[in-house]
N, C-alpha and C. Protein backbone atom coordinates (compact mmCIF):
# COMPACT_ATOMS: atom_id res chain seq x y z
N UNK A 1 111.21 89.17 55.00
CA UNK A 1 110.58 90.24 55.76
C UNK A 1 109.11 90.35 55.35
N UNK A 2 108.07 90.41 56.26
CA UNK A 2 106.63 90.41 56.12
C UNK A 2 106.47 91.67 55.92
N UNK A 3 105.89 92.53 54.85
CA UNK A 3 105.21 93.69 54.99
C UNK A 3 103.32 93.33 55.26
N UNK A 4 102.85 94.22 55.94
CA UNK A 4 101.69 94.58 55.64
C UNK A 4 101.02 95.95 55.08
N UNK A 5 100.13 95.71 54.08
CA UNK A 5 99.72 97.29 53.45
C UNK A 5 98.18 97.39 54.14
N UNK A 6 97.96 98.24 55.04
CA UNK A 6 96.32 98.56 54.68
C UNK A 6 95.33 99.20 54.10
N UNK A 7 94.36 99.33 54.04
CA UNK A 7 93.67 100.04 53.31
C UNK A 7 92.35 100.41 53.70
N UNK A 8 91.47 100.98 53.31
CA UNK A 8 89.75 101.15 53.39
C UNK A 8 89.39 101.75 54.76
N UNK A 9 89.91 102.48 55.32
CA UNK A 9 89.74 103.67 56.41
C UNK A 9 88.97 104.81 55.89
N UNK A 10 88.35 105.40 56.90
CA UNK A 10 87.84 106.47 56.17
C UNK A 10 86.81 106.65 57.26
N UNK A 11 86.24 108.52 56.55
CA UNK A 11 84.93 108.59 57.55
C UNK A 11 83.70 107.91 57.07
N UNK A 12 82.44 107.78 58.08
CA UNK A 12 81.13 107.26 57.89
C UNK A 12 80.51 107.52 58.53
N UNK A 13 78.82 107.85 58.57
CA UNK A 13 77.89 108.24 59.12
C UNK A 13 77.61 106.77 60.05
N UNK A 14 77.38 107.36 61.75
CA UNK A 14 76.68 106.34 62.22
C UNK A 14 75.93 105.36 61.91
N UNK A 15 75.84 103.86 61.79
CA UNK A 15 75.49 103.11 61.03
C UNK A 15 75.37 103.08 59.61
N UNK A 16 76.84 103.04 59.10
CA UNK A 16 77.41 103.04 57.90
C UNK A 16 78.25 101.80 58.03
N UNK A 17 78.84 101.09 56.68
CA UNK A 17 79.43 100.40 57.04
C UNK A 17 81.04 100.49 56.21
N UNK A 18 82.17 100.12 56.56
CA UNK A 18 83.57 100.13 56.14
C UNK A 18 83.95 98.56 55.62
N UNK A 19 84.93 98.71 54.95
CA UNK A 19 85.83 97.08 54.77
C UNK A 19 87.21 97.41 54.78
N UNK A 20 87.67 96.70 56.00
CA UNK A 20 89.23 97.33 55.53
C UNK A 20 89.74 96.39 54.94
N UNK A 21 91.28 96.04 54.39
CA UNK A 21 92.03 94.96 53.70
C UNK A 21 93.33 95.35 54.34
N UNK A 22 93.68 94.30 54.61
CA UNK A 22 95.09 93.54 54.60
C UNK A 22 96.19 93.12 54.09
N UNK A 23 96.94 93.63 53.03
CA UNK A 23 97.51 92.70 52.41
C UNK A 23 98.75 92.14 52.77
N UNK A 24 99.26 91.17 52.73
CA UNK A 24 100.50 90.77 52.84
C UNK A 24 101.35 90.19 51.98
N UNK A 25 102.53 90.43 52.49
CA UNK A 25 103.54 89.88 51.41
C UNK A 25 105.14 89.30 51.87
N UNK A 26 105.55 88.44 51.77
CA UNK A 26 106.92 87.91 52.39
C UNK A 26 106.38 87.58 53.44
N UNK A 27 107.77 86.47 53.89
CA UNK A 27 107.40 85.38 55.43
C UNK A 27 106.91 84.22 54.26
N UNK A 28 107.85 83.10 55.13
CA UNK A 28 108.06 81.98 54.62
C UNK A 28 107.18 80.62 54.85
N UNK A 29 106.78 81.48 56.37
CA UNK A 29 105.71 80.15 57.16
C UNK A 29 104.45 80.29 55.74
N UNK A 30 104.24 78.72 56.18
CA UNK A 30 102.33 79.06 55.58
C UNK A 30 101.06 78.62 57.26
N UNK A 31 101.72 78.40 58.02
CA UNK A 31 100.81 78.64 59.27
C UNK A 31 100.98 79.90 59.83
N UNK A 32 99.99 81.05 59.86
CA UNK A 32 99.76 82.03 60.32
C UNK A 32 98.66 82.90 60.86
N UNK A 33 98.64 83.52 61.46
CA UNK A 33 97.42 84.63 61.43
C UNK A 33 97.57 85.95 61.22
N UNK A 34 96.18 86.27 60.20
CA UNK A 34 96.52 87.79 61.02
C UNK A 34 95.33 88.63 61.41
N UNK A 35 95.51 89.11 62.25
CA UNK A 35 94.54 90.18 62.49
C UNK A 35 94.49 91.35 62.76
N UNK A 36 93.15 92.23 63.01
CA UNK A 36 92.90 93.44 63.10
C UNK A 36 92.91 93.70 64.87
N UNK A 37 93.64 94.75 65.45
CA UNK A 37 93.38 95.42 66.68
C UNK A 37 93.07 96.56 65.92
N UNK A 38 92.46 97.51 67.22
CA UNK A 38 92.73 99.03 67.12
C UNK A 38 93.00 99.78 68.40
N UNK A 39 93.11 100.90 68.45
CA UNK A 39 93.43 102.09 69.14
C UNK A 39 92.86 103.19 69.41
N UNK A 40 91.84 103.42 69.97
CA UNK A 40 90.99 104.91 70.21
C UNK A 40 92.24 105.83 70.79
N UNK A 41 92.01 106.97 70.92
CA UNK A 41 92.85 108.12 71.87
C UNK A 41 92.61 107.69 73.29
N UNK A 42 94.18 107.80 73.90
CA UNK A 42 93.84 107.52 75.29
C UNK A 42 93.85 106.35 75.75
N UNK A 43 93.83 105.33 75.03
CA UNK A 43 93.37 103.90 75.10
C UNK A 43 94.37 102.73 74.37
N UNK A 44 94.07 101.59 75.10
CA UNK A 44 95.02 100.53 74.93
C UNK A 44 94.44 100.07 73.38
N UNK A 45 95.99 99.52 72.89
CA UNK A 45 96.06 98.38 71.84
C UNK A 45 94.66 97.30 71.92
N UNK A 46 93.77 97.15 71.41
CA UNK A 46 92.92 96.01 71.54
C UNK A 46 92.64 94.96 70.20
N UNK A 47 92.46 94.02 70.55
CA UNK A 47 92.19 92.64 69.74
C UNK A 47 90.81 93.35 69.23
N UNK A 48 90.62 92.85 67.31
CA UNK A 48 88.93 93.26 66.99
C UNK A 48 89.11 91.85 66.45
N UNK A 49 89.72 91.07 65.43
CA UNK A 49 89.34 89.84 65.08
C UNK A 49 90.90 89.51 64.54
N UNK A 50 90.58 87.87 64.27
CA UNK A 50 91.53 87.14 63.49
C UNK A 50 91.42 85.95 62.55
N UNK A 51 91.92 86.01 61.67
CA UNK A 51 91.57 84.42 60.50
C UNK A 51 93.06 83.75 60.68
N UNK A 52 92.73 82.88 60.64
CA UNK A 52 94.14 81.89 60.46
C UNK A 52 94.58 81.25 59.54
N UNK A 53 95.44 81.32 59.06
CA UNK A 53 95.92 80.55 57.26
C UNK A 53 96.49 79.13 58.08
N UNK A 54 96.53 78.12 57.25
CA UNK A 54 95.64 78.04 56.36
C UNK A 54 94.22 77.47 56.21
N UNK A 55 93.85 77.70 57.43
CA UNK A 55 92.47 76.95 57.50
C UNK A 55 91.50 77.76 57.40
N UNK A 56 91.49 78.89 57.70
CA UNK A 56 90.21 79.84 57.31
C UNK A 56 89.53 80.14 59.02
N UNK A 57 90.15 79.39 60.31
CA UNK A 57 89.06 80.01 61.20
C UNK A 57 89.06 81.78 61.92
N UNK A 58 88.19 81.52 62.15
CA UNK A 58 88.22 83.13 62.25
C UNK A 58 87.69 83.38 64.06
N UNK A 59 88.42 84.61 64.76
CA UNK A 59 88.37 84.53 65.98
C UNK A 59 87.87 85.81 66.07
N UNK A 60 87.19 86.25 67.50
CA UNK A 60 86.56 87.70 67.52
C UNK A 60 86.39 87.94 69.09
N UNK A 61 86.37 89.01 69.18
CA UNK A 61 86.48 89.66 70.24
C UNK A 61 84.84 89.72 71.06
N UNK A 62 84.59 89.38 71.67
CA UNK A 62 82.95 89.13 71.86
C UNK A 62 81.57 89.85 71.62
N UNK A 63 82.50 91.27 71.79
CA UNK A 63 81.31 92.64 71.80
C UNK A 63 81.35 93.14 70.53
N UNK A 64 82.01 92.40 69.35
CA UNK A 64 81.80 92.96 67.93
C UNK A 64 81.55 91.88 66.95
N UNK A 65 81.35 90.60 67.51
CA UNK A 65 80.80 89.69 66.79
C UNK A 65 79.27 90.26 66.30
N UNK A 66 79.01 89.85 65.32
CA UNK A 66 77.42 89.84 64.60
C UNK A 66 77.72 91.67 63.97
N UNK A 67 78.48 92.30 64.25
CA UNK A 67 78.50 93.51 63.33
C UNK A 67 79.78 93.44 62.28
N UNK A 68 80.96 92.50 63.09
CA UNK A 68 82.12 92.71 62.33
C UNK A 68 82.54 91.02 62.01
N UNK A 69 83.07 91.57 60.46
CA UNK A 69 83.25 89.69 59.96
C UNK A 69 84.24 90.01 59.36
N UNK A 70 85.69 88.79 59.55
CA UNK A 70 86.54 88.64 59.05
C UNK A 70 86.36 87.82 57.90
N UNK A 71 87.21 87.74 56.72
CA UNK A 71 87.08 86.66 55.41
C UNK A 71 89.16 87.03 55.11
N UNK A 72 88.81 86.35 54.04
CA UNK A 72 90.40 86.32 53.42
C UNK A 72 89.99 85.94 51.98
N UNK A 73 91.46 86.54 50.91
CA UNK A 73 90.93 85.73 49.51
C UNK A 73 92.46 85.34 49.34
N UNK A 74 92.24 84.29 49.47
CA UNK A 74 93.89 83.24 49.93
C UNK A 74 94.61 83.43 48.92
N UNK A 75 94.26 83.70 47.35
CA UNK A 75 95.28 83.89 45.98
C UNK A 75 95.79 85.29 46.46
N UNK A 76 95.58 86.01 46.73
CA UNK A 76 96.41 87.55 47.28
C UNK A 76 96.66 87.48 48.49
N UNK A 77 96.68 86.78 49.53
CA UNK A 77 97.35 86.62 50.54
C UNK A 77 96.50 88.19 51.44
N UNK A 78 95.47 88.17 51.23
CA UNK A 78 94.58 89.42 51.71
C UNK A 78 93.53 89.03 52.69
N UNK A 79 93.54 89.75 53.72
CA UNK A 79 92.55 89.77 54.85
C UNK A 79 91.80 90.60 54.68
N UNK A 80 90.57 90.74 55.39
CA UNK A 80 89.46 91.77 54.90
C UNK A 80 88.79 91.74 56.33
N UNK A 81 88.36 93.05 56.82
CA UNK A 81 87.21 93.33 58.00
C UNK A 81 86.04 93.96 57.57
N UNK A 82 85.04 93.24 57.46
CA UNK A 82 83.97 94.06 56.95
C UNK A 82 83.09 94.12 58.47
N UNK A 83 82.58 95.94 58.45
CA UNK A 83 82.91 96.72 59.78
C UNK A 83 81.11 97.14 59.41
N UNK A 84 80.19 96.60 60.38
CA UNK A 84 78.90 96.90 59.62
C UNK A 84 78.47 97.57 60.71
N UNK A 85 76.91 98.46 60.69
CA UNK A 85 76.39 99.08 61.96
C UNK A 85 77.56 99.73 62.72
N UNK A 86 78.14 100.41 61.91
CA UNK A 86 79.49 101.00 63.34
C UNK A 86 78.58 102.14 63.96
N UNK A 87 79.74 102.20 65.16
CA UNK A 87 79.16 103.55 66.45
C UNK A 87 80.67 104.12 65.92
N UNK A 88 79.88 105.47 67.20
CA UNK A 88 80.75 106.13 66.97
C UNK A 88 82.48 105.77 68.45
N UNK A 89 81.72 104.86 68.57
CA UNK A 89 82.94 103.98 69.83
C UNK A 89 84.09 102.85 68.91
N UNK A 90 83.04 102.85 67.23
CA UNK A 90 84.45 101.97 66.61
C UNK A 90 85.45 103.18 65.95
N UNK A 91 85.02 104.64 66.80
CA UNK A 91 86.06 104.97 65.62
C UNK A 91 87.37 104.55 66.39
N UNK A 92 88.77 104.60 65.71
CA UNK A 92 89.91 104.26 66.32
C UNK A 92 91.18 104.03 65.02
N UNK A 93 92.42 103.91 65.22
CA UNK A 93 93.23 103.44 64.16
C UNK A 93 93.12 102.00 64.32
N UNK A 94 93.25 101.35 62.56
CA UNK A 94 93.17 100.08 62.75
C UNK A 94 94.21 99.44 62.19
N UNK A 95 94.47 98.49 63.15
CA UNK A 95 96.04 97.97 62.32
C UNK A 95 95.96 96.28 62.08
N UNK A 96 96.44 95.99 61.23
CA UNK A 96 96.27 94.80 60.70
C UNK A 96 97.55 93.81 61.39
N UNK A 97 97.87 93.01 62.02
CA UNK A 97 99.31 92.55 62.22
C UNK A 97 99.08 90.88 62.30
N UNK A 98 100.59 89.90 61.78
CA UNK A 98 100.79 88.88 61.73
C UNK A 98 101.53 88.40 62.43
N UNK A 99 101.39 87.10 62.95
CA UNK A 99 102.03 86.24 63.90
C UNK A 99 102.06 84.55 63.00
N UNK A 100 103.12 83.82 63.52
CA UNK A 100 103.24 82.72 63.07
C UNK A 100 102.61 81.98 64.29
N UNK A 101 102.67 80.98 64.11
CA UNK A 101 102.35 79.49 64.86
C UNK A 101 100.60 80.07 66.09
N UNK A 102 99.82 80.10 65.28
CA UNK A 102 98.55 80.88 65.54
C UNK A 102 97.78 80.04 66.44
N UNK A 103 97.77 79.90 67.72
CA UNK A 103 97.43 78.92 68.00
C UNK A 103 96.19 79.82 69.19
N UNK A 104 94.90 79.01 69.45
CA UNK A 104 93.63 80.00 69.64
C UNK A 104 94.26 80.38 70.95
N UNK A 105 94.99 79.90 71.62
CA UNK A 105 95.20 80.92 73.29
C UNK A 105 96.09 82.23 73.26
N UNK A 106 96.52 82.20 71.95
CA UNK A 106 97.44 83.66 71.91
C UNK A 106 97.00 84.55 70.71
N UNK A 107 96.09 84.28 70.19
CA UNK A 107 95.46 84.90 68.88
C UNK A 107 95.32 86.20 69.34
N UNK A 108 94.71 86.07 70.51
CA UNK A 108 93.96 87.52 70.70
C UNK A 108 95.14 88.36 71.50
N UNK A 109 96.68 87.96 71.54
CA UNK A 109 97.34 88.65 72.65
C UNK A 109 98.01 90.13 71.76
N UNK A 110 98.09 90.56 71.44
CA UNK A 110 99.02 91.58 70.28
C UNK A 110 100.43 91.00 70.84
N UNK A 111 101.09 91.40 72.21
CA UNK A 111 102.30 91.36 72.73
C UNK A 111 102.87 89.34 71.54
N UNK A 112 102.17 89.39 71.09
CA UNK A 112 102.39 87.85 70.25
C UNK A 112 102.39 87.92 68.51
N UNK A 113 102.28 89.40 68.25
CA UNK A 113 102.46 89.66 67.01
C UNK A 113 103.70 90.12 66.55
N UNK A 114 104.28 89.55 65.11
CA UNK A 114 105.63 90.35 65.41
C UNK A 114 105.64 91.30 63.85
N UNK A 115 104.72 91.57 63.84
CA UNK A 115 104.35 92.39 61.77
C UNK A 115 103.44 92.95 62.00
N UNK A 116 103.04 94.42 62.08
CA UNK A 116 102.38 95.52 61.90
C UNK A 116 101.92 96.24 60.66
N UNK A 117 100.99 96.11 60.47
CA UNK A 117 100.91 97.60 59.20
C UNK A 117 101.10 98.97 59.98
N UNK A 118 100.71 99.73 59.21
CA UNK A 118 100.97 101.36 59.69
C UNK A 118 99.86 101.73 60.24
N UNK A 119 98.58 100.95 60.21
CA UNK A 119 97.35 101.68 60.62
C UNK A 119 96.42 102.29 59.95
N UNK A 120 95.26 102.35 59.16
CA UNK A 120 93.99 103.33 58.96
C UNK A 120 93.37 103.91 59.73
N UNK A 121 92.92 104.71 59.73
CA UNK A 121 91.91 105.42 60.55
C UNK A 121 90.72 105.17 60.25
N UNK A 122 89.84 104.79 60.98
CA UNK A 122 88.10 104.87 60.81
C UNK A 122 87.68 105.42 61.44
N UNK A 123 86.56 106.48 61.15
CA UNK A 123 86.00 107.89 62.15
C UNK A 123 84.14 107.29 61.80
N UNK A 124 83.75 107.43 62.72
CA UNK A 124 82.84 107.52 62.78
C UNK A 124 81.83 108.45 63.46
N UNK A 125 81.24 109.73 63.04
CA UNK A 125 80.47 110.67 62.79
C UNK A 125 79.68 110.91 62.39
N UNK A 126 78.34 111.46 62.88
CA UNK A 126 77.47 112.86 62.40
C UNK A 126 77.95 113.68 61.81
């Protein structure tokens, strides 16, 4: 059974920046991905990025490239979003989730993930 834990949510002043983490643990594959969607109020599930084990590439959603960068530190089996220049349009819950056999035409689908974390919140405010 895959758990995911997240972490590093929180509030921040408009152009502030966040890092969330990922961690995982269990699941047998070593081809995987995982990534970050989120959730504003009102609003659909959306793709923000993804890294893929075990190669390291990393996938992104178009309108948050150059503010938001995925990494991993492969001995802890940990993903990381470092969330730079946010608005107040990134606030939203953010959830970290994993899929096996990661292949780039379904990276970005969620309905293709089958491991969730619980979600952080990131607020972004005045």
């Amino acid at each position: 059974q895959v758990q995911l834990v997240e972490s590093g949510g929180g509030w921040v002043h408009p152009g502030g920046s966040l890092r969330l983490s990922c961690a995982a643990s269990g699941g047998a594959s070593n081809s995987y991905a995982i990534a970050w969607f989120r959730q504003a109020p009102g609003k659909d599930r959306e793709f923000v990025a993804a890294i893929r084990w075990p190669n390291g590439a990393t996938f992104y959603t178009d309108s948050l490239k150059g503010r938001f960068t995925m990494s991993r530190e492969r001995a802890k089996a940990t993903a990381y979003l470092q969330m730079n220049n946010l608005k107040s349009e990134d606030t939203a819950v953010y959830y970290c989730a994993r899929k096996v056999n990661p292949i780039a035409s379904t990276i970005r689908n969620k309905e293709r993930y089958d491991y969730w974390g619980q979600g952080t919140q990131v607020t972004v405010s005045s």
